[in-house]
C-alpha atoms as a PDB file:
ATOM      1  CA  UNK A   1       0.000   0.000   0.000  1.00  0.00           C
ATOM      2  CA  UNK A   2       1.137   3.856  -0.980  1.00  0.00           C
ATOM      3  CA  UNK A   3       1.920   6.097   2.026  1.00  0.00           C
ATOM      4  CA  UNK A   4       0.807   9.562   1.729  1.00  0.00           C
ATOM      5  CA  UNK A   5       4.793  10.066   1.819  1.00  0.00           C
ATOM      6  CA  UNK A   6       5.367   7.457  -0.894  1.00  0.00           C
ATOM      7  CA  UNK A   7       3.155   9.195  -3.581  1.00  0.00           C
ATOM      8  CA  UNK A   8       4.031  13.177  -2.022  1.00  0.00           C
ATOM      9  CA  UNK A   9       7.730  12.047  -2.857  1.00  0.00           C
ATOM     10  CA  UNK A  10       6.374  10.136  -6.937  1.00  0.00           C
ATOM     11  CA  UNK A  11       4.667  13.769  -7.177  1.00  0.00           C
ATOM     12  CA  UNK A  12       7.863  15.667  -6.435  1.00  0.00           C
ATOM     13  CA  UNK A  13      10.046  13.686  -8.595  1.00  0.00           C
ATOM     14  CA  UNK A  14       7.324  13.535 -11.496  1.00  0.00           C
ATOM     15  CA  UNK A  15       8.983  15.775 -14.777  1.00  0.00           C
ATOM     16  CA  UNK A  16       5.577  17.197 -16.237  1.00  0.00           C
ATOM     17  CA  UNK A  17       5.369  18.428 -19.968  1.00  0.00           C
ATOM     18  CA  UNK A  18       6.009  21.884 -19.814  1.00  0.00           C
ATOM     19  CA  UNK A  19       2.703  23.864 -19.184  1.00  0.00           C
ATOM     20  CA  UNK A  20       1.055  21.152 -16.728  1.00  0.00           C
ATOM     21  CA  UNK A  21       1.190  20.456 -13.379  1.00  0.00           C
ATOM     22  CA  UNK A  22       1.019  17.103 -10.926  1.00  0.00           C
ATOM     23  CA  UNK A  23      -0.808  17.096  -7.577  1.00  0.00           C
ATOM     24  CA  UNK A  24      -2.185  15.020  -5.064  1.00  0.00           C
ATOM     25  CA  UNK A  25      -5.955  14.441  -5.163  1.00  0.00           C
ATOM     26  CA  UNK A  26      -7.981  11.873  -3.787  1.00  0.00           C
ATOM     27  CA  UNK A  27      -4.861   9.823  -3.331  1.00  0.00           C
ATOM     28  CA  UNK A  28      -4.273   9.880  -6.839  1.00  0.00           C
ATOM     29  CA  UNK A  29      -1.667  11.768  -8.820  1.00  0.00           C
ATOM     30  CA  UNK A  30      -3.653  14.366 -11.468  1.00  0.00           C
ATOM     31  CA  UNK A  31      -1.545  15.620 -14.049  1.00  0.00           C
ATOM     32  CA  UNK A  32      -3.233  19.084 -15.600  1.00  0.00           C
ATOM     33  CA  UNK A  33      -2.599  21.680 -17.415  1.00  0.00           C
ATOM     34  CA  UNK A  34      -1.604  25.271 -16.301  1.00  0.00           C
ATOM     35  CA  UNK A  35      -4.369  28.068 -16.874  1.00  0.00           C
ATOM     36  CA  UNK A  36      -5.003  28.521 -20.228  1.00  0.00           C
ATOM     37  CA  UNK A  37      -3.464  31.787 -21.823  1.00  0.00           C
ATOM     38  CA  UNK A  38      -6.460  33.787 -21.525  1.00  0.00           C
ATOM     39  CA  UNK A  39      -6.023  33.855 -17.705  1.00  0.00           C
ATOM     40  CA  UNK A  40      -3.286  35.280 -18.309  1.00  0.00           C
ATOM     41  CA  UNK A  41      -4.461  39.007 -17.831  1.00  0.00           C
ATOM     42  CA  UNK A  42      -7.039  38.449 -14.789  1.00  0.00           C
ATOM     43  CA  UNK A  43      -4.113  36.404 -12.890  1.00  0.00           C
ATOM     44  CA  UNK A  44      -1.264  39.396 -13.674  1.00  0.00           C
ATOM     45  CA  UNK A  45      -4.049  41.723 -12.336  1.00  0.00           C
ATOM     46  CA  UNK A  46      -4.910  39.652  -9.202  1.00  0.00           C
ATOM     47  CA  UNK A  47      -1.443  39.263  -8.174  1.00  0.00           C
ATOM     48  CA  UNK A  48      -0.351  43.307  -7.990  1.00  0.00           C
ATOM     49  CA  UNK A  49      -3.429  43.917  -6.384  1.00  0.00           C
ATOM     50  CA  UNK A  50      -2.681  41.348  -3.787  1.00  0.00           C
ATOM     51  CA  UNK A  51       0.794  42.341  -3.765  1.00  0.00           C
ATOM     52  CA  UNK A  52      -0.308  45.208  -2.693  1.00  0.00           C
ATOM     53  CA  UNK A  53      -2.350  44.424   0.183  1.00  0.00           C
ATOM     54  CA  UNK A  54      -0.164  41.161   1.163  1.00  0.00           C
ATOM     55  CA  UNK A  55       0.587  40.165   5.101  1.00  0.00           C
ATOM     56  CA  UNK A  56       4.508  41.461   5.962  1.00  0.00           C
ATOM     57  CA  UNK A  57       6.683  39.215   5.468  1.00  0.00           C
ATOM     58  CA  UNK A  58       4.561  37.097   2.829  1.00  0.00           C
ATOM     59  CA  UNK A  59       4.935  37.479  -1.114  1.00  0.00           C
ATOM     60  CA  UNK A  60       2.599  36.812  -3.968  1.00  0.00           C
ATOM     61  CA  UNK A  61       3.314  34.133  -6.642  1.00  0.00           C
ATOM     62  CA  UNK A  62       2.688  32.098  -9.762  1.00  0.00           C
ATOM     63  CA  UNK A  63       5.356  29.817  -9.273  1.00  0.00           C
ATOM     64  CA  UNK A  64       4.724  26.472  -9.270  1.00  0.00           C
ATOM     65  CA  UNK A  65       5.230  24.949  -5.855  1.00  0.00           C
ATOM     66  CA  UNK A  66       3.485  22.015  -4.729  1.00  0.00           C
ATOM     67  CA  UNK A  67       2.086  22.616  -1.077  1.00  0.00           C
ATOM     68  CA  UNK A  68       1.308  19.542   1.603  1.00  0.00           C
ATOM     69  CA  UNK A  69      -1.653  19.280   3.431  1.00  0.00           C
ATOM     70  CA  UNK A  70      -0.361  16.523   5.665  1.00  0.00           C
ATOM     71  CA  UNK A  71      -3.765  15.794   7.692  1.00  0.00           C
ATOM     72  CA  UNK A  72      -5.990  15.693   4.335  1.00  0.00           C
ATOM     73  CA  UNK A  73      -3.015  13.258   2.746  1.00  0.00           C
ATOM     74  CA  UNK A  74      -3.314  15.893  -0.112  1.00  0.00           C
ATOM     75  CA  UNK A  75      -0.319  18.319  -1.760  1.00  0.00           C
ATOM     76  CA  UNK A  76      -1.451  20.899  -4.584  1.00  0.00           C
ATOM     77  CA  UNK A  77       0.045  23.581  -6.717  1.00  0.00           C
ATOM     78  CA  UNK A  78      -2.076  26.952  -6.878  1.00  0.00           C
ATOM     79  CA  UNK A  79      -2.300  29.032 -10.080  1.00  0.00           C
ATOM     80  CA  UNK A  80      -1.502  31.397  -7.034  1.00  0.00           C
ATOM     81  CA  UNK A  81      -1.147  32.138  -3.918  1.00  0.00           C
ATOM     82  CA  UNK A  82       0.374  34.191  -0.892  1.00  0.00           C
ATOM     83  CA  UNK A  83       2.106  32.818   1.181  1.00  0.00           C
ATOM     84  CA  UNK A  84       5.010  33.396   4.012  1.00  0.00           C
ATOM     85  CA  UNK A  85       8.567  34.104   2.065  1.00  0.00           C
ATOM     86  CA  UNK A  86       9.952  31.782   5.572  1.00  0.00           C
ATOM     87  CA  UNK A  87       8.611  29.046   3.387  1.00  0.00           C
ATOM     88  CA  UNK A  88      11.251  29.153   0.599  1.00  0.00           C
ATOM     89  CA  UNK A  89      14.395  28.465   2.823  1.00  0.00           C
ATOM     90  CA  UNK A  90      13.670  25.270   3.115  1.00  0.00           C
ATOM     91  CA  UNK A  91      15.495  22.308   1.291  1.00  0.00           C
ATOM     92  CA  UNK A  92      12.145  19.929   0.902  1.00  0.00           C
ATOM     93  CA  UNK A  93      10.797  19.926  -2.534  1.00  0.00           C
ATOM     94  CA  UNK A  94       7.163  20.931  -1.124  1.00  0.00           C
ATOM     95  CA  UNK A  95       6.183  23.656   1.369  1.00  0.00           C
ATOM     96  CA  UNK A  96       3.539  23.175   4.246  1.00  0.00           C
ATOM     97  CA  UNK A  97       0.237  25.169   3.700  1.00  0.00           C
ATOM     98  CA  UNK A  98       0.277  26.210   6.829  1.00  0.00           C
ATOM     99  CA  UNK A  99       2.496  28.995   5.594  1.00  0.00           C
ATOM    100  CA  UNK A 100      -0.261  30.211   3.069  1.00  0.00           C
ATOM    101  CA  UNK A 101      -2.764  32.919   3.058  1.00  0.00           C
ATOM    102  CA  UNK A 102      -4.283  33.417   0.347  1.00  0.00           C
ATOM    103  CA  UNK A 103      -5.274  30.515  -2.434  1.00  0.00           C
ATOM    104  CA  UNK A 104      -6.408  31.726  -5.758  1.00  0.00           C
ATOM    105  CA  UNK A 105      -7.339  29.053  -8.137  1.00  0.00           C
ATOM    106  CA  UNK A 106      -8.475  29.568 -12.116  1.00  0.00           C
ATOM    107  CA  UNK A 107     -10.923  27.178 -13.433  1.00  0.00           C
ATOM    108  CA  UNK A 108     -10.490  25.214 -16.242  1.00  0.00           C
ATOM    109  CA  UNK A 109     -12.844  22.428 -18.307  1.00  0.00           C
ATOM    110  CA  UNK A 110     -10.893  20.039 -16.248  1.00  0.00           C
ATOM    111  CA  UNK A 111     -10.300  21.486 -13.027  1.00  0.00           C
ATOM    112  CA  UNK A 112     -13.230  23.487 -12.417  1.00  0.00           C
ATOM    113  CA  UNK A 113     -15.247  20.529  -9.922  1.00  0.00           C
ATOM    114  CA  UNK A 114     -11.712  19.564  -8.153  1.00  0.00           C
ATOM    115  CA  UNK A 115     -11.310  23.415  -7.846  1.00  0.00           C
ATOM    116  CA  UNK A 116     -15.063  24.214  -6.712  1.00  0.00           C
ATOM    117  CA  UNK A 117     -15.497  21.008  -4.309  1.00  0.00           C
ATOM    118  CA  UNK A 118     -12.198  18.951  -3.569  1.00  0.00           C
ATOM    119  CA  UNK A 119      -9.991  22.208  -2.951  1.00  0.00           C
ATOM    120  CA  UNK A 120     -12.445  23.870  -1.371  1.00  0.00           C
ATOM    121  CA  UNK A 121     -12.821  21.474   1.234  1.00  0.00           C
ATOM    122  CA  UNK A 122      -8.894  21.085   1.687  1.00  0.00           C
ATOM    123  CA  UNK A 123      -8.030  24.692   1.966  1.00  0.00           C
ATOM    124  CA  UNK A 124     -11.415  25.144   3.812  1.00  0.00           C
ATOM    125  CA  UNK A 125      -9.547  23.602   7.396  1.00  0.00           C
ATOM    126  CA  UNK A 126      -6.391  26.230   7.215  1.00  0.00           C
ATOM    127  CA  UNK A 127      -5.904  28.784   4.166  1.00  0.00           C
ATOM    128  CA  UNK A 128      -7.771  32.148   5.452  1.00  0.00           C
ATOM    129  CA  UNK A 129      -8.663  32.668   1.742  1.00  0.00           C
ATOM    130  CA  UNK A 130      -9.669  31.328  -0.911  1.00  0.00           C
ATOM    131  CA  UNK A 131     -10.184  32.361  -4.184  1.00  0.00           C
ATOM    132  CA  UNK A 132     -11.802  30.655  -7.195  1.00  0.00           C
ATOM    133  CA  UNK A 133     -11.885  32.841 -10.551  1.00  0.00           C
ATOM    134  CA  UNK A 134     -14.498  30.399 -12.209  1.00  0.00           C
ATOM    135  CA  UNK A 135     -13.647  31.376 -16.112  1.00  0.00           C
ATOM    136  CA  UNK A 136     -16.386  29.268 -17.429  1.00  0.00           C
ATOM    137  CA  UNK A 137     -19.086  30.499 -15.285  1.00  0.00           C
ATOM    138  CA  UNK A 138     -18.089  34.423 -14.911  1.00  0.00           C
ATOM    139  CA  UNK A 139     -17.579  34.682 -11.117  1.00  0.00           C
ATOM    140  CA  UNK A 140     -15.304  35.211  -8.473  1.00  0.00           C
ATOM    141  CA  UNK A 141     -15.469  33.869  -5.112  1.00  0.00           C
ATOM    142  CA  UNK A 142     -13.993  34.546  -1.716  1.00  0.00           C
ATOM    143  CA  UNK A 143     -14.096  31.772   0.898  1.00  0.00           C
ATOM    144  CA  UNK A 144     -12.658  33.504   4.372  1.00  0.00           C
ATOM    145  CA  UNK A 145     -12.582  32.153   8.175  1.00  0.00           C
ATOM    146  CA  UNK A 146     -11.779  28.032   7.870  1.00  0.00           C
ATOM    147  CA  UNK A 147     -12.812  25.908  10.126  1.00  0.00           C
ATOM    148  CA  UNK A 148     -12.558  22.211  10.566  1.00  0.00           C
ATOM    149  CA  UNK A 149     -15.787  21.984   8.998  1.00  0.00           C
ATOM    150  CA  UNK A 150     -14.379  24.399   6.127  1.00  0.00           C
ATOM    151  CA  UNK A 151     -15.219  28.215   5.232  1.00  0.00           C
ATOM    152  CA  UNK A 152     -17.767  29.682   7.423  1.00  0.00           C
ATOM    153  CA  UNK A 153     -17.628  33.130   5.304  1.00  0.00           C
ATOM    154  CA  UNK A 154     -18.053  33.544   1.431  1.00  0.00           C
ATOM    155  CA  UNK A 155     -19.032  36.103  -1.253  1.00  0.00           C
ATOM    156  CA  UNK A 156     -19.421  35.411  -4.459  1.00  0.00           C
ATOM    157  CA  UNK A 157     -19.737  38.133  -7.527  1.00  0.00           C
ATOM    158  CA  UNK A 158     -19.970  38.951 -11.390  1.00  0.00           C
ATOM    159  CA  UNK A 159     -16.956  39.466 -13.331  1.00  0.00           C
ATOM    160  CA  UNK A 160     -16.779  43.467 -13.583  1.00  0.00           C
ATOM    161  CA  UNK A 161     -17.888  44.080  -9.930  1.00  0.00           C
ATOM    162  CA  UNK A 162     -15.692  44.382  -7.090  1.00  0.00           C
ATOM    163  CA  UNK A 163     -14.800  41.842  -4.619  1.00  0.00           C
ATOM    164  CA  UNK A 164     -14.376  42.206  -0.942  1.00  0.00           C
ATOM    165  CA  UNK A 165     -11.480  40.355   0.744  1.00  0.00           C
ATOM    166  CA  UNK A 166     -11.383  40.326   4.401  1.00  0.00           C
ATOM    167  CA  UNK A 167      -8.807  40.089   6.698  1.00  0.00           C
ATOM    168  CA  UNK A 168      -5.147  38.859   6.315  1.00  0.00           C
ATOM    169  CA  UNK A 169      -6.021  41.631   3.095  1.00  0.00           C
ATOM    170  CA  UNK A 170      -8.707  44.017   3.940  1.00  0.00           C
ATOM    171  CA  UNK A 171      -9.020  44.983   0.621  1.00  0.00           C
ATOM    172  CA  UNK A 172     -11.404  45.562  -2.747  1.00  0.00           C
ATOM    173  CA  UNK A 173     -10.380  43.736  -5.836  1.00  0.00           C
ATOM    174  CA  UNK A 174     -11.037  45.278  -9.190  1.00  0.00           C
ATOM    175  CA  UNK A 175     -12.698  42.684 -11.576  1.00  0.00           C
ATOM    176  CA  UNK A 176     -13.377  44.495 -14.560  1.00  0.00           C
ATOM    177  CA  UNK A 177     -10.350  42.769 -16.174  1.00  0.00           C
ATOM    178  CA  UNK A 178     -11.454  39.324 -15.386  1.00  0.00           C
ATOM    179  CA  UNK A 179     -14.050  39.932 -17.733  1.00  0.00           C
ATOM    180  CA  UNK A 180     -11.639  39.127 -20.681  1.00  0.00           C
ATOM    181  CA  UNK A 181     -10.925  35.466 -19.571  1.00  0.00           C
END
């Protein structure tokens, strides 16, 4: 039988085609692709206004990092996230999610249930927010306060209006762009 270790370690190790990603779901290793190039724009916007707004101490990236969630036995790579630069002087090949705090993941055909249900549950017990830029439907949504049980706080909105986000970020973000996706 595969330890969570066993298959965190396959995951790390894995060399994906260039523009996809491997992660952990389910206890199964999911190889998909990056957002698609029309993200491109909403994502560059999302990330300065986060950058903005971010915790001290914690930066805002794209880069692909795969991030444990030990007690869910699950290890993902955001489209992007904020997260505690304390993270990066580490020698493992994955960070612990405890350091995030902020999640933003961009739907795709094939992500957009893991993204929406799985991921949302996972980053529900410890990221403070989460945010899922559904392309196909038009929406953003903020999930805030986890719990055990997952978000107890979320607001959801049209492309083009703006979208609170509380605390770590306190902060408005413009959507208008997102409306090009």
């Amino acid at each position: 039988m595969t330890t969570f270790e066993d298959a965190l370690r396959t995951v790390e190790e894995m060399d994906t085609p260039d523009g996809y990603k491997a992660e952990l779901i389910r206890a199964k290793i999911v190889v998909s692709p990056w957002p698609e190039p029309r993200a491109f724009l909403p994502m560059k916007s999302l990330r300065e206004q986060l950058e903005q707004r971010a915790p001290q101490g914690h930066t805002t990236s794209a880069f692909p990092v795969l991030f444990s969630f030990r007690a869910a036995e699950r290890a993902y790579g955001p489209n992007l996230y904020v997260v505690d630069e304390a993270v990066f002087d580490s020698d493992s090949r994955h960070a612990d999610a405890a350091a995030l705090s902020l999640v933003a993941e961009f739907t795709s055909v094939s992500t957009r249930d893991v993204d929406w249900e799985e991921k949302l549950q996972v980053y529900g017990q410890v990221v403070p927010v989460y945010l899922v830029v559904d392309v196909q439907g038009g929406e953003i949504a903020c999930f805030s306060d986890p719990s055990p049980q997952g978000y107890r706080a979320h607001k959801t909105v049209s492309f083009g209006t703006p979208l609170p986000v509380p605390a770590p970020f306190d902060c408005e973000i413009d959507t208008t762009v997102f409306k090009t996706a």
